[in-house]
Each structure stands twice: as C-alpha cells, then as structure tokens.
C-alpha atoms as a PDB file:
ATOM      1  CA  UNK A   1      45.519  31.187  19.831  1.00  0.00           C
ATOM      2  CA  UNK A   2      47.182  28.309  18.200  1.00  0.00           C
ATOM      3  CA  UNK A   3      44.627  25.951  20.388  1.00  0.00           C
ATOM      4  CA  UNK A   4      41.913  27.637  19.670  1.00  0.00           C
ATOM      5  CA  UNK A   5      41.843  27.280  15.998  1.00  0.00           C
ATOM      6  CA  UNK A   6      42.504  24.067  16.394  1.00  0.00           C
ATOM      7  CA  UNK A   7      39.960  23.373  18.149  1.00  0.00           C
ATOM      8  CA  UNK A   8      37.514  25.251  16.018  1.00  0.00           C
ATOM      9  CA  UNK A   9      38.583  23.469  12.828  1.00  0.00           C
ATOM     10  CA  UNK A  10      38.541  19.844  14.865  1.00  0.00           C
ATOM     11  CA  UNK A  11      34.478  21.373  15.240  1.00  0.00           C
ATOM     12  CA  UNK A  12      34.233  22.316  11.773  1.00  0.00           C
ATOM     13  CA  UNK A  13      35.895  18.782  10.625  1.00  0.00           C
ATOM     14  CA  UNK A  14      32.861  16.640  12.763  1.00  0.00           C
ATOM     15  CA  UNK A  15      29.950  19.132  11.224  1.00  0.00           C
ATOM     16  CA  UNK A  16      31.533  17.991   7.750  1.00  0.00           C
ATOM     17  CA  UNK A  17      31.255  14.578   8.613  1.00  0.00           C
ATOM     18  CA  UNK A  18      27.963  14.362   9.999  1.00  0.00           C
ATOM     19  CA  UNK A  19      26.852  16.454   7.270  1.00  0.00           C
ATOM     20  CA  UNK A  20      28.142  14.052   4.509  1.00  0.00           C
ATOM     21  CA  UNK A  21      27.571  10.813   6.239  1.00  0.00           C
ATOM     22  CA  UNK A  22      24.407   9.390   4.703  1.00  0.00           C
ATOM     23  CA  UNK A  23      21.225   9.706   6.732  1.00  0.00           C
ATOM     24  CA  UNK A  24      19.302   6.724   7.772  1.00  0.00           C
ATOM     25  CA  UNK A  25      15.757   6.402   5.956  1.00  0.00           C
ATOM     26  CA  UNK A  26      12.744   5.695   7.976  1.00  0.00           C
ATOM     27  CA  UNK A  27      11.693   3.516   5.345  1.00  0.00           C
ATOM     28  CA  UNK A  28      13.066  -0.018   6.525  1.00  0.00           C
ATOM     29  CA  UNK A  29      13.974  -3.413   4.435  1.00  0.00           C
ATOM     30  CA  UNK A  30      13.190  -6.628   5.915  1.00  0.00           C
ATOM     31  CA  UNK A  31      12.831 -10.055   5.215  1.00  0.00           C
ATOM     32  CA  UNK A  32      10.323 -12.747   5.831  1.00  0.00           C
ATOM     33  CA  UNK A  33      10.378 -16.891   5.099  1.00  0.00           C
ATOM     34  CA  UNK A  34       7.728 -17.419   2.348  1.00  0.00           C
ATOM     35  CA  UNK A  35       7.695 -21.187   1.264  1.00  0.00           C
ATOM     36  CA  UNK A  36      11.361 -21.636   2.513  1.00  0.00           C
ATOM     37  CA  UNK A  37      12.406 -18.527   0.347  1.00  0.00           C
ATOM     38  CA  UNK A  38      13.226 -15.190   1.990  1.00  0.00           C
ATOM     39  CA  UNK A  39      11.096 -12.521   0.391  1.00  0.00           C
ATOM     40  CA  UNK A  40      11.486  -8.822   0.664  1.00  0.00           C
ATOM     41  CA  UNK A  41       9.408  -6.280   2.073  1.00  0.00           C
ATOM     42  CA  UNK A  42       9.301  -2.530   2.647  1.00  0.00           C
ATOM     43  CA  UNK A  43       7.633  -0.844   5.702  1.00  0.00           C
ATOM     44  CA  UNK A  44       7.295   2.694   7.316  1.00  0.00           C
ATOM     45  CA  UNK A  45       5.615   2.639  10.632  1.00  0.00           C
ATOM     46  CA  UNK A  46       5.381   6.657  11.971  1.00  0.00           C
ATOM     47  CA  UNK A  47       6.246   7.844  15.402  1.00  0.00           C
ATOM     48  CA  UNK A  48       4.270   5.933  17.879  1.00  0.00           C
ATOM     49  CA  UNK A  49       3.569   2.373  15.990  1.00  0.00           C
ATOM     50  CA  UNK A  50       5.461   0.717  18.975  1.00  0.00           C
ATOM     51  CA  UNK A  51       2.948   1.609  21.521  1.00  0.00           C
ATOM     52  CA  UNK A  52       0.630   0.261  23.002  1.00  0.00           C
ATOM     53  CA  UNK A  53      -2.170   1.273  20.948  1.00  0.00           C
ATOM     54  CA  UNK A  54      -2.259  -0.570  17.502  1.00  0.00           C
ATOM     55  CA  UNK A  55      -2.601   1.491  14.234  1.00  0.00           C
ATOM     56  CA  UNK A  56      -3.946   0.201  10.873  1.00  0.00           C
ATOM     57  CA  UNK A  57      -1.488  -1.065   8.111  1.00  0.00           C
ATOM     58  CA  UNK A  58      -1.979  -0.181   4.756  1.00  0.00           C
ATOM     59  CA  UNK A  59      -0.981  -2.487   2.287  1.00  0.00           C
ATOM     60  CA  UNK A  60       0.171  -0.609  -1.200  1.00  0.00           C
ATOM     61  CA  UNK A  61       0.873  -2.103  -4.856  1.00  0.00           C
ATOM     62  CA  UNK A  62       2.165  -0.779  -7.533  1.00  0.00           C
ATOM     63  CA  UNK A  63       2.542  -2.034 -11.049  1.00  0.00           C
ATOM     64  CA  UNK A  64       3.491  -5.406 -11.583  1.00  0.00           C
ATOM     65  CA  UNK A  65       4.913  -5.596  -7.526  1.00  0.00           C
ATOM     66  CA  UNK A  66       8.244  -4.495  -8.390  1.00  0.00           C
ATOM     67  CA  UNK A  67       7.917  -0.646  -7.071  1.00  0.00           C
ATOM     68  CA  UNK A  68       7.417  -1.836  -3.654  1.00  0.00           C
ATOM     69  CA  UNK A  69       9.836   0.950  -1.739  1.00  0.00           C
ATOM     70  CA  UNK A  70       8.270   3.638  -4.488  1.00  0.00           C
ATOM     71  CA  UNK A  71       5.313   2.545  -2.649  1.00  0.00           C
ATOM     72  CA  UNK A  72       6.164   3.485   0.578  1.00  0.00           C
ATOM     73  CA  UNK A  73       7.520   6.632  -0.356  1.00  0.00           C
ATOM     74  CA  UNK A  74       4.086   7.796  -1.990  1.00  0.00           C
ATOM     75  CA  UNK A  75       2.166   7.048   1.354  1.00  0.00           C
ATOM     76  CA  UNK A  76       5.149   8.159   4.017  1.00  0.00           C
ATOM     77  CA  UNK A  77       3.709  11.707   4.372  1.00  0.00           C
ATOM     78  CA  UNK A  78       0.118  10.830   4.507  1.00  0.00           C
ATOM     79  CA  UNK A  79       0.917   7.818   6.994  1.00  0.00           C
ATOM     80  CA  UNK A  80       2.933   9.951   9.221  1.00  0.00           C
ATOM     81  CA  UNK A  81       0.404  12.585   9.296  1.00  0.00           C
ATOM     82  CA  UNK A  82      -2.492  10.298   9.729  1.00  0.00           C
ATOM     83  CA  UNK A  83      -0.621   7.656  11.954  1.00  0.00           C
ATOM     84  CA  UNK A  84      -1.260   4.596  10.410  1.00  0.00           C
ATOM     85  CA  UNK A  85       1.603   2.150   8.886  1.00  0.00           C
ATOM     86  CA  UNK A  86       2.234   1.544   5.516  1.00  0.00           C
ATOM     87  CA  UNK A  87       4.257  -1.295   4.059  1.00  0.00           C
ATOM     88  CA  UNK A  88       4.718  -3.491   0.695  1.00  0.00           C
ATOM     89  CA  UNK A  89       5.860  -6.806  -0.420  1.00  0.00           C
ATOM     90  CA  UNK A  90       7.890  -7.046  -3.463  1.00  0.00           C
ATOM     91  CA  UNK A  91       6.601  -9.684  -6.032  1.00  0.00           C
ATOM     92  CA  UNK A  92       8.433 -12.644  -6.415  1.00  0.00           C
ATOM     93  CA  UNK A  93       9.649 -12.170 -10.085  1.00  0.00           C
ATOM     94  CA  UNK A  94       9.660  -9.045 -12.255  1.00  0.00           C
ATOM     95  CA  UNK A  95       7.148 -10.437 -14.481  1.00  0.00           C
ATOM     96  CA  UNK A  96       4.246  -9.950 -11.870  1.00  0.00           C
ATOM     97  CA  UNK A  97       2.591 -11.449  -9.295  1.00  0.00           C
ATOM     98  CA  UNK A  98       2.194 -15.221  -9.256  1.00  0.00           C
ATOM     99  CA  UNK A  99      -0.687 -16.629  -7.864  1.00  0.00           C
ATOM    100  CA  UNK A 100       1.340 -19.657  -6.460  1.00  0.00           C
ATOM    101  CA  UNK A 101       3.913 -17.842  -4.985  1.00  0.00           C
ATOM    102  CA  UNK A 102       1.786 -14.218  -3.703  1.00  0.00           C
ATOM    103  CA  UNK A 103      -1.008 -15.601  -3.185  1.00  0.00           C
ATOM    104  CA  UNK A 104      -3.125 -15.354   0.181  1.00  0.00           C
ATOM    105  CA  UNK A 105      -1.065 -17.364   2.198  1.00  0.00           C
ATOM    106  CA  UNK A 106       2.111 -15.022   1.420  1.00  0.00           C
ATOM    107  CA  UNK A 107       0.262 -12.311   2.288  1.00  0.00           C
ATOM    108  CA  UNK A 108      -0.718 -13.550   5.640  1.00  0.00           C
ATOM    109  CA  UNK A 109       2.732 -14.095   6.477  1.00  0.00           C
ATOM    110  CA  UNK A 110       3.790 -11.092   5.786  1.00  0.00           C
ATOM    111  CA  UNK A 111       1.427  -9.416   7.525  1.00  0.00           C
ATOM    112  CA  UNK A 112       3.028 -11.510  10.751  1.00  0.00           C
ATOM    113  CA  UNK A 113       5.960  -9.950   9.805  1.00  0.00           C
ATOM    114  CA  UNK A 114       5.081  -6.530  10.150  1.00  0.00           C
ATOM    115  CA  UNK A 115       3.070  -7.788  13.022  1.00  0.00           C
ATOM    116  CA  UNK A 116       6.395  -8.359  15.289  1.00  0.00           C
ATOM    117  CA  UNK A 117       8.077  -5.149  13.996  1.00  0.00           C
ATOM    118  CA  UNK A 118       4.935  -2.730  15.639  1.00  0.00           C
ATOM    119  CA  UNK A 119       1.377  -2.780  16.924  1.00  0.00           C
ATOM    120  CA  UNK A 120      -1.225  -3.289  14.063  1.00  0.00           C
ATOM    121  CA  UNK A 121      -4.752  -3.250  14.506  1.00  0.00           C
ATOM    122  CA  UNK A 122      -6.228  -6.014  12.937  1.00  0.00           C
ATOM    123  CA  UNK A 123      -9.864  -4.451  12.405  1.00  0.00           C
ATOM    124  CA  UNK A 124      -7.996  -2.177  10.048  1.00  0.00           C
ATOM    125  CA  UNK A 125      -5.759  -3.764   7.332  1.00  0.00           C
ATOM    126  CA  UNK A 126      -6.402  -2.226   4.173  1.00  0.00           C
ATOM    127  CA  UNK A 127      -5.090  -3.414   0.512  1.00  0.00           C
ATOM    128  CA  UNK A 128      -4.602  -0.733  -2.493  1.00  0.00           C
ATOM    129  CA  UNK A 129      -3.618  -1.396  -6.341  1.00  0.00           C
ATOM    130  CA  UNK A 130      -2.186   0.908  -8.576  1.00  0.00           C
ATOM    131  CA  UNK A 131      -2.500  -0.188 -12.577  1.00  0.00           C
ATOM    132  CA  UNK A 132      -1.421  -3.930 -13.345  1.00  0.00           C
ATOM    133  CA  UNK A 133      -1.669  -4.177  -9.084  1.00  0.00           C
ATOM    134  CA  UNK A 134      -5.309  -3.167  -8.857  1.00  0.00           C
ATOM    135  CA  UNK A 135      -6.525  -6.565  -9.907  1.00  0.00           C
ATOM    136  CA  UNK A 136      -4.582  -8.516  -7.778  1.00  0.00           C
ATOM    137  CA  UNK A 137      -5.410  -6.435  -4.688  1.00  0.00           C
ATOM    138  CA  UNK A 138      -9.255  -6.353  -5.720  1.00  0.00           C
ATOM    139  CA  UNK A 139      -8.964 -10.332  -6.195  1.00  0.00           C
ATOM    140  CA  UNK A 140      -7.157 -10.834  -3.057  1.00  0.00           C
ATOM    141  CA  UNK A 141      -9.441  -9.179  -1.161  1.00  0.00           C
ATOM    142  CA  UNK A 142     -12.468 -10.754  -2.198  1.00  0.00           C
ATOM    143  CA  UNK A 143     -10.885 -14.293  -0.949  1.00  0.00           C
ATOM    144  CA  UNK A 144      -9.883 -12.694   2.206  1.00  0.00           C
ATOM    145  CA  UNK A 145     -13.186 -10.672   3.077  1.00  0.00           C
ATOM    146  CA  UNK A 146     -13.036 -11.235   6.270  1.00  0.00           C
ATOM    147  CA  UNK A 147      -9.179 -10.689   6.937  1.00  0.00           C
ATOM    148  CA  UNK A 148      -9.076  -7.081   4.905  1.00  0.00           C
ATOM    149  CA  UNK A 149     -11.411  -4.293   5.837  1.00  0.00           C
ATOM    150  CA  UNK A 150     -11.471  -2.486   2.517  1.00  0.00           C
ATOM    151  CA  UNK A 151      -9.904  -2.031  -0.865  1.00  0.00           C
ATOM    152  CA  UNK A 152      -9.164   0.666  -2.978  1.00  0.00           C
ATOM    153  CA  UNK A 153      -7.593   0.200  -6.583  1.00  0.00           C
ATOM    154  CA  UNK A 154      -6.309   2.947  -9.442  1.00  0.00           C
ATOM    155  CA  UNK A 155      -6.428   3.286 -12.729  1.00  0.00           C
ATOM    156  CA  UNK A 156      -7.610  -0.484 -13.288  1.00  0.00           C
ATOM    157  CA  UNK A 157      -9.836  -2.823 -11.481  1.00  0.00           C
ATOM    158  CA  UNK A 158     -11.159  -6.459 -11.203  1.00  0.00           C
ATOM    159  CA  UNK A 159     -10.565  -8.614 -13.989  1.00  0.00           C
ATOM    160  CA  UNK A 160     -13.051 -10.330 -15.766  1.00  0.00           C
ATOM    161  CA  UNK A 161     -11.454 -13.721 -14.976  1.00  0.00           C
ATOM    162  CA  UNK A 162     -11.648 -12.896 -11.830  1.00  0.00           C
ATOM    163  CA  UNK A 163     -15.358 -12.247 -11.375  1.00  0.00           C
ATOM    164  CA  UNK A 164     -15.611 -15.928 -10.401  1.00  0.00           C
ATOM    165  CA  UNK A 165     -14.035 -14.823  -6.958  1.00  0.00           C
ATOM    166  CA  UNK A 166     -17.211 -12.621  -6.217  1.00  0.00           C
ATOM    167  CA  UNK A 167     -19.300 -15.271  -5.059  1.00  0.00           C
ATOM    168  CA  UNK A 168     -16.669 -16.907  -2.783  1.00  0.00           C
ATOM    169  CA  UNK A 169     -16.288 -14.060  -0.348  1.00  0.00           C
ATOM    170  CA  UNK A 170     -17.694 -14.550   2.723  1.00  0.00           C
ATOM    171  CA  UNK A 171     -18.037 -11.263   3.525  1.00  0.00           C
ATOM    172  CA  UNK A 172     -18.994  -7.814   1.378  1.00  0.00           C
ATOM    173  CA  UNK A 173     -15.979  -6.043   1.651  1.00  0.00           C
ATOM    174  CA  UNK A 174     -15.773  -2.672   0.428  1.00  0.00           C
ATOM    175  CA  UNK A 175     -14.283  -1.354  -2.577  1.00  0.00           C
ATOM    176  CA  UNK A 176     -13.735   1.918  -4.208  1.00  0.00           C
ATOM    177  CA  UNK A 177     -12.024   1.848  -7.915  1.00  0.00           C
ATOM    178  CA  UNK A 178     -10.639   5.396  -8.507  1.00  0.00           C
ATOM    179  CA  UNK A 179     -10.031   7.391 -11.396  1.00  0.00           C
ATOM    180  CA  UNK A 180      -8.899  10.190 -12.970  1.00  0.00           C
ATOM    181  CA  UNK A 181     -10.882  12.555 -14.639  1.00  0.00           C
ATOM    182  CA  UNK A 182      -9.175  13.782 -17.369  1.00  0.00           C
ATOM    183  CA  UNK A 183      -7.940  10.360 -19.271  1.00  0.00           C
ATOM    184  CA  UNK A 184      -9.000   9.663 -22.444  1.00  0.00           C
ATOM    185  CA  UNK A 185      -6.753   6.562 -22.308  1.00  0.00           C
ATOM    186  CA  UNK A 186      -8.776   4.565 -19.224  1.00  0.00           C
ATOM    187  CA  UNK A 187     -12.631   5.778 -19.625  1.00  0.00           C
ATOM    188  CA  UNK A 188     -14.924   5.291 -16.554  1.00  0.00           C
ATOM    189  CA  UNK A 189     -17.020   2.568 -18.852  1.00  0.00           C
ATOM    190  CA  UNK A 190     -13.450   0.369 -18.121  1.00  0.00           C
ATOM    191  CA  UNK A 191     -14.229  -0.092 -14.200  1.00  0.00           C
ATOM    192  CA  UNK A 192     -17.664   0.288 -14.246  1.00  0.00           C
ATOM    193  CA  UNK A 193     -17.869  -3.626 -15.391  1.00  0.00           C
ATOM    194  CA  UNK A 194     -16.521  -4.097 -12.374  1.00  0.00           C
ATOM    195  CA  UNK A 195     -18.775  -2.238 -10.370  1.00  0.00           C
ATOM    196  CA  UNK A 196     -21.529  -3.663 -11.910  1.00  0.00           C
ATOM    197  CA  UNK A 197     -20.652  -7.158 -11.051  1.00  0.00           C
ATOM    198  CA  UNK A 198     -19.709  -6.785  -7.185  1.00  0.00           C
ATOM    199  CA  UNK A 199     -23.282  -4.408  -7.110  1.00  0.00           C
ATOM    200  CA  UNK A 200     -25.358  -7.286  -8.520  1.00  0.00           C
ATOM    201  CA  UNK A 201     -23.389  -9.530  -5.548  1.00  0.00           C
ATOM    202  CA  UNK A 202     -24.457  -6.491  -3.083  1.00  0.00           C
ATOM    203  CA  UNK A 203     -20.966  -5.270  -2.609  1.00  0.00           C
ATOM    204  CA  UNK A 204     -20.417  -1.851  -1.310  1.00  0.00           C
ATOM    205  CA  UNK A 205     -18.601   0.015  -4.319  1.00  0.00           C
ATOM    206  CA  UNK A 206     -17.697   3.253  -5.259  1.00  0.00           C
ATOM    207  CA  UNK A 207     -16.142   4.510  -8.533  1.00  0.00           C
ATOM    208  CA  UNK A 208     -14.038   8.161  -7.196  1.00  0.00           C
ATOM    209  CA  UNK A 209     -13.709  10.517  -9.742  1.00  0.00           C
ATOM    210  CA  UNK A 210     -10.452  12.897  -8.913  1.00  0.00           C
ATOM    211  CA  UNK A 211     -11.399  16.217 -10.993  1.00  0.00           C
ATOM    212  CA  UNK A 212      -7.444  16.956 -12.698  1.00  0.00           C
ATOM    213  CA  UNK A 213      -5.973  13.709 -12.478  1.00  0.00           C
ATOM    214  CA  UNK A 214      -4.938  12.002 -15.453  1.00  0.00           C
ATOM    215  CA  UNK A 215      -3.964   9.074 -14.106  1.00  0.00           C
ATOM    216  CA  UNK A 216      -0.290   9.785 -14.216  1.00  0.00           C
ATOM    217  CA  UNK A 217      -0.235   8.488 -10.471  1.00  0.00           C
ATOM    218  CA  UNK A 218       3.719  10.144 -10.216  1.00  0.00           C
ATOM    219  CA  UNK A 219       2.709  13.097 -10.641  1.00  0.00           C
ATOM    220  CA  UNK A 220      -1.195  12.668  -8.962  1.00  0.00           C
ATOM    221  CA  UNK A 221      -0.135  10.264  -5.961  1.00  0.00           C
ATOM    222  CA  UNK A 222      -0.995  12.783  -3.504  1.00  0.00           C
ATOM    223  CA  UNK A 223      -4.372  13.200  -4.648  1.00  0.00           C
ATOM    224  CA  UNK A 224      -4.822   9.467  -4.861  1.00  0.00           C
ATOM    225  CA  UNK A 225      -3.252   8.478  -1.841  1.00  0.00           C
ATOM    226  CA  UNK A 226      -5.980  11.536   0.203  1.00  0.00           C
ATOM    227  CA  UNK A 227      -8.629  10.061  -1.489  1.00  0.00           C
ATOM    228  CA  UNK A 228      -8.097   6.581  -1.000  1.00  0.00           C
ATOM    229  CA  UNK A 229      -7.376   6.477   2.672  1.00  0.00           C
ATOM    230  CA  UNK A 230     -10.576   8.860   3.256  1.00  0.00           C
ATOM    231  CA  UNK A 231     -12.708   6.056   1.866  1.00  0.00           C
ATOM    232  CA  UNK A 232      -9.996   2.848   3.637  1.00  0.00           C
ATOM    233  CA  UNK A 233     -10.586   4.755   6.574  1.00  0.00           C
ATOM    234  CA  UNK A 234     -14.371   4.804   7.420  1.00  0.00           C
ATOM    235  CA  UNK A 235     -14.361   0.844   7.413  1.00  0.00           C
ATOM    236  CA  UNK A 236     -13.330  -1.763  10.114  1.00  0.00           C
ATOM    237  CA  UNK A 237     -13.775  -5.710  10.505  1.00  0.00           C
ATOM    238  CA  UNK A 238     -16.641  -6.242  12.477  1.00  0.00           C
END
C-alpha cells in the first residue's frame, strides 16, 4: 500500500512539473550579421516549412519596427492555417527605421537568414506595413520590384517624399493600401494620393475598405491580416 502511494504521488509530482515548466513558443529569436552588427529577428515557420517544397515568407512591420515579435503573433494563426512563413526584423533603434542601417541591403540579408532556417519560395516574398511601417515597406518595395512580389500597407501609405522612388522600379509591383472604414481620424482622401501617383506610373493598386474596422489594428488584426494575404497571395515574381 505504502508503495503504491508512493508511487502515485512520484506521478502526480512529474505532471506538476511538466505542467509548470514553461512551454517552448513556436515563435523563434535569431540573429543575423548586418554591417558587422548582430541584428534581431523574429520568425514562425508552420509545420512543414522544412520540406522540400518551399512556402512564401511574409515579411510584417509594425510601427516604428520595434513590435517585431507582436508581429509574428498577429500572423501565427493565419500562417499556420495557410502554410506560409511569417517573420520580422526589429529596427535598429527605437526611433524608427534608418535608411542607412534597414535599408535594402539589410533586408536581403535577412531574408538569407530565414533562408537557411526553412524552404522559402522566392516567387513569393511579400512585405506588409502597419502605421509609421507602411511607408517604409511601400518604399522598399518599389526599389526592390523585382525581389518582392507584392505589398500591402495599413492605416498609412507612401510618403510624399518618397514618390521619387516610383519611377525607379523596374518592375510594377503590386500594392494594396488598406483601411478601415469607420475612422474619422485617417480618411480614405489620406492614401488615395498615393494611389494616384503609382496609377499615373501604371502600378497595380488597390485601396481595401474593411466595413467595421477602425483602424485599431489590436483589436482588427484578424481582419487585416485575412484581407491582406488574400490580395499578397494572388501575385508571384514572374
């Protein structure tokens, strides 16, 4: 008798401790050189990104760069139900992103870095901005055209000091600026600048209209995130 309850409370003991003992996330943190500095990165890749077959990587920002595991988080579900990777840099300074040090050629390498982690297909790398982040992944995709297959931004869009970018891009990538439709803090007349100047260029562009989203992308990711990756999506490199 004596054994037996101590065997059963030996049981209960390891339950306890693999109950309590903290759970590994799927979300991973690595680290790539960038200019002899090691920069951070977050990445989720869902069941399956080791095989053989490559998935597409989408590339989220948020803010001013600094959210970059909130990032991942927001697209986890959608990525593991839609197989595709997700991952995101974090800026190098919590002021924002520096054109010097995140500009194109950080990018690149990071994308090599989530390159030798799992398979990504490179006909489908996709860049999307949230707020202050918008611009810089609108901008950074017009200079890389032909490395990006499509952006999607929301709740801001390209600057105009960035407009002189437009005619640089070698190739008409496709954009889609989202927004919500019940703000009466970011009216659609904000992006539609925007959209005006990539249409004159010929640029593909869509302005998405999410009927009962205010913007408040914390609360509205989910409708964002759907709607962004149904447009990402439909486009490849050629």
């Amino acid at each position: 008798m004596k054994y037996a309850i101590a065997v059963l409370l030996a049981v209960l003991l390891v339950g306890s401790s693999l109950a309590s003992a903290p759970q590994k996330s799927p979300i991973r943190e690595e680290q790539f050189l960038s200019k002899g500095k090691k920069r951070v990165y977050y990445f989720f890749a869902p069941e399956g990104a080791n095989a053989s077959t490559p998935l597409p990587l989408v590339i989220p920002l948020l803010g001013k760069g600094r959210d970059a595991k909130q990032a991942i988080e927001k697209w986890q579900e959608i990525a593991t139900r839609e197989k595709f990777i997700v991952a995101s840099p974090m800026a190098s300074n919590r002021s924002g992103w520096s054109g010097s040090l995140d500009g194109p050629e950080f990018f690149r390498g990071f994308v090599e870095a989530i390159k030798s982690k799992c398979a990504v297909n490179t006909q489908k790398i996709y860049l999307f901005g949230h707020k202050e982040s918008a611009s810089m992944a609108i901008a950074l995709a017009l200079i890389e055209s032909e490395y990006y297959a499509a952006v999607s931004s929301n709740f801001g869009s390209l600057d105009t000091f960035s407009y002189r970018l437009i005619d640089g891009a070698r190739r008409k990538i496709p954009v889609a600026m989202m927004i919500g439709g019940d703000d009466p803090f970011f009216p659609l007349e904000t992006i539609k600048a925007a959209r005006d100047a990539l249409n004159a260029r010929s640029f593909p562009v869509e302005i998405i209209q999410i009927p009962g989203h205010d913007n408040d992308y914390n609360k509205g990711f989910d409708l964002v995130n759907r709607a962004a990756w149904d447009f990402l999506k439909a486009h490849e490199l050629p």
